[in-house]
C-alpha atoms as a PDB file:
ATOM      1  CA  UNK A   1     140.725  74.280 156.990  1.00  0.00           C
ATOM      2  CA  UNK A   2     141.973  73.048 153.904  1.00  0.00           C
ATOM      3  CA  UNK A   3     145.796  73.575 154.588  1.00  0.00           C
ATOM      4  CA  UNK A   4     148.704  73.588 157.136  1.00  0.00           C
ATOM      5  CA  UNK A   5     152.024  74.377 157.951  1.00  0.00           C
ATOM      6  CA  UNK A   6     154.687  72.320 159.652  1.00  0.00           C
ATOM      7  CA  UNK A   7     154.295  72.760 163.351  1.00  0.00           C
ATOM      8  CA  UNK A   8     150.526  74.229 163.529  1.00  0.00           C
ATOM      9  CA  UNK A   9     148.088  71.839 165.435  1.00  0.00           C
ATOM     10  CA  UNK A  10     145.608  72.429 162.622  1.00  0.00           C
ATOM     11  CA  UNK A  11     145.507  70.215 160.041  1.00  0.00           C
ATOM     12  CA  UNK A  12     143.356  69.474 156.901  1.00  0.00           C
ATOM     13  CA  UNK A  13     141.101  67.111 158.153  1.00  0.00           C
ATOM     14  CA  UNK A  14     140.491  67.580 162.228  1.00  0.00           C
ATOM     15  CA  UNK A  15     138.437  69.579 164.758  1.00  0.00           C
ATOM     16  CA  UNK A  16     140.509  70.467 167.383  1.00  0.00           C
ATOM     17  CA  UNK A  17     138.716  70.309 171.173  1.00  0.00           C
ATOM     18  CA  UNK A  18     139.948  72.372 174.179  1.00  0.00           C
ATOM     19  CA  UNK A  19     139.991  73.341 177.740  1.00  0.00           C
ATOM     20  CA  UNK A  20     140.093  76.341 179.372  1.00  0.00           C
ATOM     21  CA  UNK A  21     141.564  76.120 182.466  1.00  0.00           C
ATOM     22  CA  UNK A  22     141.205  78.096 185.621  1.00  0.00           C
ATOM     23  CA  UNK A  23     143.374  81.308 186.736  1.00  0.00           C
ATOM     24  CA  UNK A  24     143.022  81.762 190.354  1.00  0.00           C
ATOM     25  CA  UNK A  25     145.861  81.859 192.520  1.00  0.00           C
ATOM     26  CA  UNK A  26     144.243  79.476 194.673  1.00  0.00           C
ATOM     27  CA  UNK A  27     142.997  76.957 192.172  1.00  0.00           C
ATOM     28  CA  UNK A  28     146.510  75.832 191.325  1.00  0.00           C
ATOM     29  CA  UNK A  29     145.822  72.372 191.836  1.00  0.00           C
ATOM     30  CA  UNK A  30     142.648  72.539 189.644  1.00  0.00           C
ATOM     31  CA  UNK A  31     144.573  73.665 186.875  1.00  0.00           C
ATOM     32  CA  UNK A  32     147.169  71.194 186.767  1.00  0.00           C
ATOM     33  CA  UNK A  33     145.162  68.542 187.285  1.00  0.00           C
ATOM     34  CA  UNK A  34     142.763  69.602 184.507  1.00  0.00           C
ATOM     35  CA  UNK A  35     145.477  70.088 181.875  1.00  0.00           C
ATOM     36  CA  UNK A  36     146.801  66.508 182.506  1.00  0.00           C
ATOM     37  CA  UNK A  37     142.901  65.273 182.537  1.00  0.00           C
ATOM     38  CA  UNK A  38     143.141  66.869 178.957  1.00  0.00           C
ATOM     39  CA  UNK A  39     146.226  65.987 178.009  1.00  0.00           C
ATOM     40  CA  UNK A  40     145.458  61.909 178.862  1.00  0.00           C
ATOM     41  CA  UNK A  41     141.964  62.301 177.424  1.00  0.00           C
ATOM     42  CA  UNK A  42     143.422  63.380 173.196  1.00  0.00           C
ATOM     43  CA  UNK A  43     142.414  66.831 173.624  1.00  0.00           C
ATOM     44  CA  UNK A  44     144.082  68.953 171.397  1.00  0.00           C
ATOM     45  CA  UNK A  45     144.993  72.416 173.604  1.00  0.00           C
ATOM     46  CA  UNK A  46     144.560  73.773 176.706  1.00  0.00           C
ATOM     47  CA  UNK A  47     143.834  77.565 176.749  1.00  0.00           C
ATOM     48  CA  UNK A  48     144.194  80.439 179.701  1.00  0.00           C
ATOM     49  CA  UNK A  49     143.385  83.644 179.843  1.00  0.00           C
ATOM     50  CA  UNK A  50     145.207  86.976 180.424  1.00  0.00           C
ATOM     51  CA  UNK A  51     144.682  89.140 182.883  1.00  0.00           C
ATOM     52  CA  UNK A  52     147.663  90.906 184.448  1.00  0.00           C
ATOM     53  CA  UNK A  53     146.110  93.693 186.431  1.00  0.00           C
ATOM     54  CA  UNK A  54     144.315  91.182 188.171  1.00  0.00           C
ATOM     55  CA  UNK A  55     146.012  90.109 191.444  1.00  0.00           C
ATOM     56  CA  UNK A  56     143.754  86.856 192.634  1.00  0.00           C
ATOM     57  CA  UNK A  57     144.353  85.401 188.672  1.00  0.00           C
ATOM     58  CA  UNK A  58     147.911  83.631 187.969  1.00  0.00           C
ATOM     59  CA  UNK A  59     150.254  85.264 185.270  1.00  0.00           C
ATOM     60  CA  UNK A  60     149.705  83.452 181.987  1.00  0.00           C
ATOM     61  CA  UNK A  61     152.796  82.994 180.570  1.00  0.00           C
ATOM     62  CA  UNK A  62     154.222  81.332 183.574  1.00  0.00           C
ATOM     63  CA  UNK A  63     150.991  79.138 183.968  1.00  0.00           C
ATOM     64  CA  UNK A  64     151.666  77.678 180.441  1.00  0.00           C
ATOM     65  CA  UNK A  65     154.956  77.098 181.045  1.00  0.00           C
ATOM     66  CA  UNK A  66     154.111  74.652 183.957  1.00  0.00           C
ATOM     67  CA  UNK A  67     151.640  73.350 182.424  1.00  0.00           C
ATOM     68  CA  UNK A  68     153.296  72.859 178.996  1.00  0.00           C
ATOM     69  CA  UNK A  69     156.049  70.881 181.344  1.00  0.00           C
ATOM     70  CA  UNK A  70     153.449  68.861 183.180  1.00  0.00           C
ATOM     71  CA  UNK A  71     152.167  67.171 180.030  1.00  0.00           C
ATOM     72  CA  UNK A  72     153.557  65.558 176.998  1.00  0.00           C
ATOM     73  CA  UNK A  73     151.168  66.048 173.959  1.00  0.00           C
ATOM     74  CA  UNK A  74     148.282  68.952 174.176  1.00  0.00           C
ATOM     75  CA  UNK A  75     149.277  72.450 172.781  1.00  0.00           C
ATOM     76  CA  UNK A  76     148.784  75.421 175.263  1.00  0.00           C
ATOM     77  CA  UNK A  77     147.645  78.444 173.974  1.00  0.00           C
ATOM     78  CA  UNK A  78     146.480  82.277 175.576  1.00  0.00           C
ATOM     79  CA  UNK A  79     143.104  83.120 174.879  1.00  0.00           C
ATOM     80  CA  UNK A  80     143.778  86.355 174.302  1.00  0.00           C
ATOM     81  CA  UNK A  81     147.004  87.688 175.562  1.00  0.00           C
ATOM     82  CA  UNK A  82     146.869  91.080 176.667  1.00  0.00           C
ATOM     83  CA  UNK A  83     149.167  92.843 174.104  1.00  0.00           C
ATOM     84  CA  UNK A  84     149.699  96.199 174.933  1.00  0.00           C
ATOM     85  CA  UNK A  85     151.229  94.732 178.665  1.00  0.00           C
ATOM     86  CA  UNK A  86     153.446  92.669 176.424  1.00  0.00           C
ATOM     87  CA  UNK A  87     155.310  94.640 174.129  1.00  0.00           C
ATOM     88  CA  UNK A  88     155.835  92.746 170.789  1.00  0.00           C
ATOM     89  CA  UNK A  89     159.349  91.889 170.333  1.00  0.00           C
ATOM     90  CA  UNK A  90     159.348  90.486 173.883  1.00  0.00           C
ATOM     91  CA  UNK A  91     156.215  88.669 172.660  1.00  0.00           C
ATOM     92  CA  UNK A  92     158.134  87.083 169.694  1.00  0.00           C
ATOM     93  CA  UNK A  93     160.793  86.074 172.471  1.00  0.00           C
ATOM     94  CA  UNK A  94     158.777  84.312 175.001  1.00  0.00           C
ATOM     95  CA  UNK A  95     156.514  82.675 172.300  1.00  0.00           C
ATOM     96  CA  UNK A  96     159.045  80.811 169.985  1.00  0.00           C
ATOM     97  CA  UNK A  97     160.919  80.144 173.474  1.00  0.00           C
ATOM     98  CA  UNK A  98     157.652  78.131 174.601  1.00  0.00           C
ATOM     99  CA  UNK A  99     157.596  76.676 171.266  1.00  0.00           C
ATOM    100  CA  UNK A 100     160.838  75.650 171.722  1.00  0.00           C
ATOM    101  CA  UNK A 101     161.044  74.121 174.921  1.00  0.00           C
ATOM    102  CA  UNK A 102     157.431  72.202 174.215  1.00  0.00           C
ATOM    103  CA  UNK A 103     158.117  71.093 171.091  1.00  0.00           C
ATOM    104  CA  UNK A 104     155.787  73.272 169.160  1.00  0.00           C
ATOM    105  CA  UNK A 105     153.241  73.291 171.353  1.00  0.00           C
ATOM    106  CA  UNK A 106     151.764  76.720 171.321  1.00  0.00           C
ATOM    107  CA  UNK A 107     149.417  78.428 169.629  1.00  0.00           C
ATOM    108  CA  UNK A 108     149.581  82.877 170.532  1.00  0.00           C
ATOM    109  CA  UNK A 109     145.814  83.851 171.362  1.00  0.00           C
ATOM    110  CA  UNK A 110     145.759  87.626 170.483  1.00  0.00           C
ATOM    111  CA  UNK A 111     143.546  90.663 170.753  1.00  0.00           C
ATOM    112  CA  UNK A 112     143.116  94.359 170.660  1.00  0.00           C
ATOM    113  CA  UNK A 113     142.574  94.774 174.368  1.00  0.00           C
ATOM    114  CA  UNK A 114     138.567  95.407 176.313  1.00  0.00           C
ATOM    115  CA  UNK A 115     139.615  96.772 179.838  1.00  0.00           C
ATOM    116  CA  UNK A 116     141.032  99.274 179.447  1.00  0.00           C
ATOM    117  CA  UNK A 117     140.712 101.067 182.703  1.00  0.00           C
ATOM    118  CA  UNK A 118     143.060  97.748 183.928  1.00  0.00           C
ATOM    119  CA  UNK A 119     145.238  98.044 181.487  1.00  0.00           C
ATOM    120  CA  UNK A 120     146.008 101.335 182.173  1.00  0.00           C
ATOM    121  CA  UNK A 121     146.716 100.708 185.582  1.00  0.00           C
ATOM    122  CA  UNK A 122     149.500  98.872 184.640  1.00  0.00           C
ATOM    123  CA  UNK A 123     151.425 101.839 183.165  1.00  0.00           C
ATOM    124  CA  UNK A 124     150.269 101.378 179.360  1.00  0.00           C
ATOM    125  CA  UNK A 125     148.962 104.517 177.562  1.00  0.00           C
ATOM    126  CA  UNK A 126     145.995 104.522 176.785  1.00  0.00           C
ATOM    127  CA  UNK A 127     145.058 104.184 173.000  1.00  0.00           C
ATOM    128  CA  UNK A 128     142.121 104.998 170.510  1.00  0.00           C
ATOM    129  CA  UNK A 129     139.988 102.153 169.049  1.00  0.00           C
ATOM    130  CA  UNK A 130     141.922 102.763 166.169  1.00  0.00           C
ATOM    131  CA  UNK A 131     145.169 102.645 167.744  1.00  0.00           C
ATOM    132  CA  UNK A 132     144.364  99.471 169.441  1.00  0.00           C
ATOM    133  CA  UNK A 133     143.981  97.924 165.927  1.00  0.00           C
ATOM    134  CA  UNK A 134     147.216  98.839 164.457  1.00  0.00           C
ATOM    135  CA  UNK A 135     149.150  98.064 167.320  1.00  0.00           C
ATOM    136  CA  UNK A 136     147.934  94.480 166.870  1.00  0.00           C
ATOM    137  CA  UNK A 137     148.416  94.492 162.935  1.00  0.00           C
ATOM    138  CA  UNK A 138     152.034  95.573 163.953  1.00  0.00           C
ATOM    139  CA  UNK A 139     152.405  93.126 166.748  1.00  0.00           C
ATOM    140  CA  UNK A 140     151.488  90.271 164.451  1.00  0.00           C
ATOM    141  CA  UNK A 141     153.936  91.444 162.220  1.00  0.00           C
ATOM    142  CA  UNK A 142     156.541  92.022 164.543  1.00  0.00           C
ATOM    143  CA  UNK A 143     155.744  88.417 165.781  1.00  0.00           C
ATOM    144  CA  UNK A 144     155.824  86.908 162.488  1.00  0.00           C
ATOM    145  CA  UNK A 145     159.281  88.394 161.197  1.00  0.00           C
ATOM    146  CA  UNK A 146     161.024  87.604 164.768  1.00  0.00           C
ATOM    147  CA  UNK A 147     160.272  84.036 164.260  1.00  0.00           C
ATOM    148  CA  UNK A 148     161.673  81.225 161.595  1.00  0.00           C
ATOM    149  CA  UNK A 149     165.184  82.133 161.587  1.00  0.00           C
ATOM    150  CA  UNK A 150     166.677  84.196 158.852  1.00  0.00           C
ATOM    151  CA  UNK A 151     168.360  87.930 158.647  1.00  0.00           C
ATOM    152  CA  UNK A 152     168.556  90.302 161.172  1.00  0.00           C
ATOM    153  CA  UNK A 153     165.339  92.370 161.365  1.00  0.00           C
ATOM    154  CA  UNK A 154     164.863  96.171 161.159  1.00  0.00           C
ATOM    155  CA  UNK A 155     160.762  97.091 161.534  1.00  0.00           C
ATOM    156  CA  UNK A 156     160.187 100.994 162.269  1.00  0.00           C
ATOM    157  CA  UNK A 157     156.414 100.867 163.122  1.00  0.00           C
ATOM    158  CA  UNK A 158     153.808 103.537 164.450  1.00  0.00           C
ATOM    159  CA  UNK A 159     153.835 101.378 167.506  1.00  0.00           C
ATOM    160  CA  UNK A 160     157.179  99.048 167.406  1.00  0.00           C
ATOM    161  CA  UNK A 161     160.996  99.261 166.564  1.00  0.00           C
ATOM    162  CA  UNK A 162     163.086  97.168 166.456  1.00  0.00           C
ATOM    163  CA  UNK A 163     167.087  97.171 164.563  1.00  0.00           C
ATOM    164  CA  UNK A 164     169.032  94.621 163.484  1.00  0.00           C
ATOM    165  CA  UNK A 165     167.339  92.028 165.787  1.00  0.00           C
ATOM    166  CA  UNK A 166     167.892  88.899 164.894  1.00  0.00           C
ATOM    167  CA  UNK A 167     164.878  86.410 164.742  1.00  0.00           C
ATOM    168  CA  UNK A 168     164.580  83.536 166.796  1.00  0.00           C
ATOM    169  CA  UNK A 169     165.019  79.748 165.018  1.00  0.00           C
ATOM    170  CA  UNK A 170     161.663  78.464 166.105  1.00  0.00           C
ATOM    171  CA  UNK A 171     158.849  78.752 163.626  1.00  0.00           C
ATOM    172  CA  UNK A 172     155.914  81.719 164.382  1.00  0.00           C
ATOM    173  CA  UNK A 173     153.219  79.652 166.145  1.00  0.00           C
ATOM    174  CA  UNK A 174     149.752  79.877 164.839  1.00  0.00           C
ATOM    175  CA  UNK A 175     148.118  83.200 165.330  1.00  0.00           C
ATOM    176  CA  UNK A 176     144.458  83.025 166.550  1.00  0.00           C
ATOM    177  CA  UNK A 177     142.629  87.116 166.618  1.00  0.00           C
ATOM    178  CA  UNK A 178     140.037  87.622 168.622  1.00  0.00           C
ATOM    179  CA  UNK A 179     137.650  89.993 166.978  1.00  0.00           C
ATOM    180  CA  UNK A 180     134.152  91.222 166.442  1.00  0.00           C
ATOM    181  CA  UNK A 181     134.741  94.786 165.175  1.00  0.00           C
ATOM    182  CA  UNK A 182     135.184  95.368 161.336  1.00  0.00           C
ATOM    183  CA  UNK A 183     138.743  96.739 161.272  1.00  0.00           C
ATOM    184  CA  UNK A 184     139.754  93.959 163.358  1.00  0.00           C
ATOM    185  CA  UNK A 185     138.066  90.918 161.497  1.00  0.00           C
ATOM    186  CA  UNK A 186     140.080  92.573 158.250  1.00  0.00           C
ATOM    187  CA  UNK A 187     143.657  92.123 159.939  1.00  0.00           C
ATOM    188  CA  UNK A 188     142.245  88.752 161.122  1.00  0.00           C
ATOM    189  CA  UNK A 189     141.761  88.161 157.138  1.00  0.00           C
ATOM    190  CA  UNK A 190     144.801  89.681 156.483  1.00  0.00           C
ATOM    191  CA  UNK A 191     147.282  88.039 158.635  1.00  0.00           C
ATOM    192  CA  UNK A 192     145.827  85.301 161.445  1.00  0.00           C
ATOM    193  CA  UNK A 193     145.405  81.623 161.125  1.00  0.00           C
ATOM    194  CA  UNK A 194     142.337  81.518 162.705  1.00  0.00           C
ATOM    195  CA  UNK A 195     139.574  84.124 164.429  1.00  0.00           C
ATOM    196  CA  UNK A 196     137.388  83.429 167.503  1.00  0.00           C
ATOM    197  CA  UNK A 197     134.676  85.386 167.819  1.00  0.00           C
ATOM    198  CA  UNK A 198     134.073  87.164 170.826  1.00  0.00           C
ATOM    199  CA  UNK A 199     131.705  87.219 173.689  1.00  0.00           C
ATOM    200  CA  UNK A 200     130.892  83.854 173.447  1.00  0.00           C
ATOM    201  CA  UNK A 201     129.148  84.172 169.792  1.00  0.00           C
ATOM    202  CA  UNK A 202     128.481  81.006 167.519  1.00  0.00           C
ATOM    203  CA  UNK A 203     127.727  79.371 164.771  1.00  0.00           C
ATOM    204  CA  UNK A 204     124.167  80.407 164.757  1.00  0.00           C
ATOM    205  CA  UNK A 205     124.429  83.989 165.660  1.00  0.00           C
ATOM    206  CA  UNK A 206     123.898  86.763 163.853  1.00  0.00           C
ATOM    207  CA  UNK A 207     126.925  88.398 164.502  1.00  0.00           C
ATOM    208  CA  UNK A 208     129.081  85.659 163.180  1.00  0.00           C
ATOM    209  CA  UNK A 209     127.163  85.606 160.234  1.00  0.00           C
ATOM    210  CA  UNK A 210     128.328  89.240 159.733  1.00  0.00           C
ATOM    211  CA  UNK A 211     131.747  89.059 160.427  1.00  0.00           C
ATOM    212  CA  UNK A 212     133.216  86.150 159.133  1.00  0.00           C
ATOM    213  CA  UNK A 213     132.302  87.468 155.182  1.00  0.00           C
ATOM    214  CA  UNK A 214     134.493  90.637 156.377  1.00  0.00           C
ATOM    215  CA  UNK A 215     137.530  88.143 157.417  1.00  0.00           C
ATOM    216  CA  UNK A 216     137.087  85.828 154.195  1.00  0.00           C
ATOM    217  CA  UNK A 217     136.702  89.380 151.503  1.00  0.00           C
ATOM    218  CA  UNK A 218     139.636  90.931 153.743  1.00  0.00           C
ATOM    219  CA  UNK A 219     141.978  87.208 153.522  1.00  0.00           C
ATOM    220  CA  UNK A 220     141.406  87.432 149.629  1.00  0.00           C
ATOM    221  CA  UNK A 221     142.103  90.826 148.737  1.00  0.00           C
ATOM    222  CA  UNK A 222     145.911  90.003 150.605  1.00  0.00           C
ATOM    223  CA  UNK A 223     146.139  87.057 148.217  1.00  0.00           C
ATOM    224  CA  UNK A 224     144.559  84.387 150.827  1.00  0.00           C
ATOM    225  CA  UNK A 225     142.544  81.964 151.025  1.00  0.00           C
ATOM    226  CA  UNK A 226     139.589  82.375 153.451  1.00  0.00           C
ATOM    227  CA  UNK A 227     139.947  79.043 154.130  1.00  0.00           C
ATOM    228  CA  UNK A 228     142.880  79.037 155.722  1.00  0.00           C
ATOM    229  CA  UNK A 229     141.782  81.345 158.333  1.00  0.00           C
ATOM    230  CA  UNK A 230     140.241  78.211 161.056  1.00  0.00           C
ATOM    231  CA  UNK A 231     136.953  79.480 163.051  1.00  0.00           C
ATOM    232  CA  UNK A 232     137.365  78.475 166.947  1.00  0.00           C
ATOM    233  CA  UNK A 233     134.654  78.632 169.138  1.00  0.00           C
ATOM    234  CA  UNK A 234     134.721  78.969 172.569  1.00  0.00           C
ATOM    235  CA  UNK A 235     131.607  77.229 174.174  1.00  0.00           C
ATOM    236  CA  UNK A 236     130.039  77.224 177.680  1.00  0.00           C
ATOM    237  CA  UNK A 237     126.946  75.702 179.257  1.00  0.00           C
ATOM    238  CA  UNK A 238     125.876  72.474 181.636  1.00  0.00           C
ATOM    239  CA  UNK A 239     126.599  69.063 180.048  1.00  0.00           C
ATOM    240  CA  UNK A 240     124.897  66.682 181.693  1.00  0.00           C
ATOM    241  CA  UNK A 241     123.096  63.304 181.305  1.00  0.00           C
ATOM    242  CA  UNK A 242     119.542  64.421 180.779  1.00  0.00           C
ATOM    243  CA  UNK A 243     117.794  65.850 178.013  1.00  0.00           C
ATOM    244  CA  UNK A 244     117.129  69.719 178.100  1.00  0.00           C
ATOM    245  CA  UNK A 245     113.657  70.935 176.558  1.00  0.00           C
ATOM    246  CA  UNK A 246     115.497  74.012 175.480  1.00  0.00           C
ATOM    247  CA  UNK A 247     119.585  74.441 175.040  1.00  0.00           C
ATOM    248  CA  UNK A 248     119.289  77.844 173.831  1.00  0.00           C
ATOM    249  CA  UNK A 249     117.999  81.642 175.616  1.00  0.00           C
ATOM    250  CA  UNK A 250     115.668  83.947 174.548  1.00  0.00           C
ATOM    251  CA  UNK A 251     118.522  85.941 172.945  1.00  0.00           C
ATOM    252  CA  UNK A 252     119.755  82.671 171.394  1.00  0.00           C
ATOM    253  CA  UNK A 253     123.053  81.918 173.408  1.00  0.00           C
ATOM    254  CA  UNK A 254     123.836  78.360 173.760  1.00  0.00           C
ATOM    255  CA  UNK A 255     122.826  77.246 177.465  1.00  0.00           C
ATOM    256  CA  UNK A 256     124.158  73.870 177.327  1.00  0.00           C
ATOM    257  CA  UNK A 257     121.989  70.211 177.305  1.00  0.00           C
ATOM    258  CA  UNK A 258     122.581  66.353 177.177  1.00  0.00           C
ATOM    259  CA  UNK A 259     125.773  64.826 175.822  1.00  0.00           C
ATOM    260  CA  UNK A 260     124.022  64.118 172.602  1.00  0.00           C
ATOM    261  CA  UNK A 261     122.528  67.550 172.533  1.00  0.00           C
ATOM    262  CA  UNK A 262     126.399  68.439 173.067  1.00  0.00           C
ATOM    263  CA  UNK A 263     127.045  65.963 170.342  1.00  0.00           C
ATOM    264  CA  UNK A 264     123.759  66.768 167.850  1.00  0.00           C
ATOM    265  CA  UNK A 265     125.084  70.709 168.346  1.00  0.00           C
ATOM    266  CA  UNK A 266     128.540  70.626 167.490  1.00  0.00           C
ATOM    267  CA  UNK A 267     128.319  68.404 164.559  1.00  0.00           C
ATOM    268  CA  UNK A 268     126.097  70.903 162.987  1.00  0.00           C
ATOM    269  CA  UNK A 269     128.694  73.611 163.682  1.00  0.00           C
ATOM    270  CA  UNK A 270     131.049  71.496 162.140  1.00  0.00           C
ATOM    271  CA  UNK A 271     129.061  69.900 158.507  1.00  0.00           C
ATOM    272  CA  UNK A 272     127.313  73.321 158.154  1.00  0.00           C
ATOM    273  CA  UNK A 273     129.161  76.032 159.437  1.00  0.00           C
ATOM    274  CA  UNK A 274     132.799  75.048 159.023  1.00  0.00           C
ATOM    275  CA  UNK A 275     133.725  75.526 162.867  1.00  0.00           C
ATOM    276  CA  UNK A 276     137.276  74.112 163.511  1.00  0.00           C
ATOM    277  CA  UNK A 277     137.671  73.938 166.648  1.00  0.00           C
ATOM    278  CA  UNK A 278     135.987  74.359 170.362  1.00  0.00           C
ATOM    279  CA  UNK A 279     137.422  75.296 173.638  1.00  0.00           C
ATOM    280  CA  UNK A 280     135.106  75.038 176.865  1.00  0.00           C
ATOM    281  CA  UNK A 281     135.159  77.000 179.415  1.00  0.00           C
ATOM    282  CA  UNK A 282     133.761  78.493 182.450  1.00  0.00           C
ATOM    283  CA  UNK A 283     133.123  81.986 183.869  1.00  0.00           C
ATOM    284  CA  UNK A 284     136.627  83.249 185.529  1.00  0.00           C
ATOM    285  CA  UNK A 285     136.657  82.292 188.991  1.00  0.00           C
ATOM    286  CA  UNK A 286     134.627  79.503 188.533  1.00  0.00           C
ATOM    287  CA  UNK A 287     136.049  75.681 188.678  1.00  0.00           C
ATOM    288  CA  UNK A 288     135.342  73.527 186.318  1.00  0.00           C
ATOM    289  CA  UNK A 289     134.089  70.137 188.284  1.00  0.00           C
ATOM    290  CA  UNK A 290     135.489  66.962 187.583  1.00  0.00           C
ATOM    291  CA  UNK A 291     132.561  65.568 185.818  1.00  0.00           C
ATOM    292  CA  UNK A 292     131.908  67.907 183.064  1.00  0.00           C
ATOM    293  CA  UNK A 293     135.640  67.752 182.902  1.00  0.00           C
ATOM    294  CA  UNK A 294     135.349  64.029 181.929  1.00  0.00           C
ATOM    295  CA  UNK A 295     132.061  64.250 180.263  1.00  0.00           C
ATOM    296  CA  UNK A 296     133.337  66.935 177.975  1.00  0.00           C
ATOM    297  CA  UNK A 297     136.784  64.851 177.230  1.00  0.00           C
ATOM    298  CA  UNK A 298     135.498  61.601 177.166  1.00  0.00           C
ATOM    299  CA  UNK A 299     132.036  61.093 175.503  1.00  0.00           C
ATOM    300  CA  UNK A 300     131.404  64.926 173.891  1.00  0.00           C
ATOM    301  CA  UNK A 301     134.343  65.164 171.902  1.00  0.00           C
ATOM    302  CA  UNK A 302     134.897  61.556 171.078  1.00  0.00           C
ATOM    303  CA  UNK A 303     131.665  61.731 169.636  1.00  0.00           C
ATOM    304  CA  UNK A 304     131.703  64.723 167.571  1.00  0.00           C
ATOM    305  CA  UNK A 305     135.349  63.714 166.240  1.00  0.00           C
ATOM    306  CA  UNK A 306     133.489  60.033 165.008  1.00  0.00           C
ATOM    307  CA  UNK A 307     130.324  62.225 163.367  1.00  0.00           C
ATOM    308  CA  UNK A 308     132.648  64.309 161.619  1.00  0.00           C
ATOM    309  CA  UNK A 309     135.308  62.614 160.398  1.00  0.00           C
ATOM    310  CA  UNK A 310     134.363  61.256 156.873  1.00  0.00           C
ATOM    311  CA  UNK A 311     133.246  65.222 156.444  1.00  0.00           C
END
């Protein structure tokens, strides 16, 4: 990243590090217990997913509220909030409210949508691949111009209205896409502060390597900088103390390894591929155990912060 705005979490000259915590209605205690574990430990953000239609996962919104009260310093952020369930001008409203209340500790996580047969289920129309996309371009929008105070707002969308609405004092929190898909990764140039790439790609894959040229060609035909436009990773795999013979699959995907393996890995993202930021997580339903907890908090990320901060 090579600027900022007043507020954001991302700055000119840090890698932000993240949890994701758990979801399950009966891993309540996990979750708060991990989010103070990262708040204590300097991490930058916590992260939770969003999965309405899901009744054995925890609404999102109202985890991060809790948690954002239980701790004093990390930013919370949804990773990816399921949009269509949350129309956007109610968005804007409970976003800049959590902003509020935490003191700017929020970053909005936001996608197209991927299960769709669940999201249906809660009463949303179905859309079109292409529909999907628009109605996020719009939300973002809608988001955006409902946020940082100013006149009353009149937006007559494909997807959203809204009339004479005034926007809410709070600043518009930084706006992470998720996206893999070409139309997407353009309104990810076009409009977000930062892209994570989906199913768990990174810096070495192939995919990344196509789709981040689309997001930086996209962020300067609407006057951008590509640089402003962060790249966070989320990242999964067994940390432990010893020393993996091989940290990648046949296909590639990152299985995990040593700290220093951790350590040797992410610095690379960082000096040669210009990753900003990593959240780790593990496979919903799963808890996260104490010790990679710590290991992750305490000697991974201290670590790759030291290696990479004269970069």
């Amino acid at each position: 990243m090579t600027t900022s705005r007043e507020g954001d979490i991302v700055t000119s000259d840090k890698v932000l590090f993240g949890l994701n915590l758990e979801t399950g209605v009966d891993q309540v205690s996990e979750i708060l217990r991990h989010a103070r574990t990262a708040d204590d430990a300097g991490l930058d953000l916590v992260s939770i997913s969003d999965h309405p239609y899901f009744a054995d996962r925890i609404d999102a919104y109202a985890t991060l509220a809790f948690v954002l009260g239980a701790t004093r310093n990390v930013t919370a952020a949804t990773i990816m909030t399921n949009l269509l369930s949350r129309p956007a001008p109610i968005l804007a409203r409970t976003v800049t409210g959590l902003s509020t209340i935490s003191g700017g500790r929020f970053v909005l996580g936001i996608g197209a949508g991927g299960l769709w047969d669940e999201i249906v289920a809660l009463g949303v129309p179905r859309l079109s691949p292409a529909d999907r996309v628009r109605a996020l371009e719009e939300a973002i929008t809608v988001v955006r111009a409902l946020s940082g105070g100013g006149e009353p707002v009149t937006f007559d969308g494909e997807f959203y209205q809204i009339a004479d609405l005034m926007p809410a004092a709070a600043p518009p929190p930084p706006i992470w896409v998720g996206a893999l898909g070409p139309k997407m990764l353009a309104v990810t140039g076009r409009h977000a502060d930062g892209w994570i790439p989906g199913h768990l790609a990174d810096w070495r894959s192939p995919e990344v390597a196509r789709a981040r040229p689309i997001i930086d060609e996209a962020a300067a035909s609407a006057g951008r900088s590509p640089a402003d436009i962060a790249t966070i990773y989320n990242v999964s795999g067994r940390i432990g103390r010893e020393t993996l013979s091989q940290t990648r699959d046949e296909d590639g995907r990152w299985l995990g390894g040593s700290v220093a393996q951790w350590v040797e890995e992410l610095t690379f993202a960082v000096l040669e591929h210009r990753a900003a930021a990593f959240v780790y997580l593990q496979a919903p339903g799963e808890i996260i155990s104490d010790t990679i907890v710590n290991l992750w908090a305490h000697e991974v990320v201290p670590a790759v912060r030291e290696a990479t901060a004269a970069r």
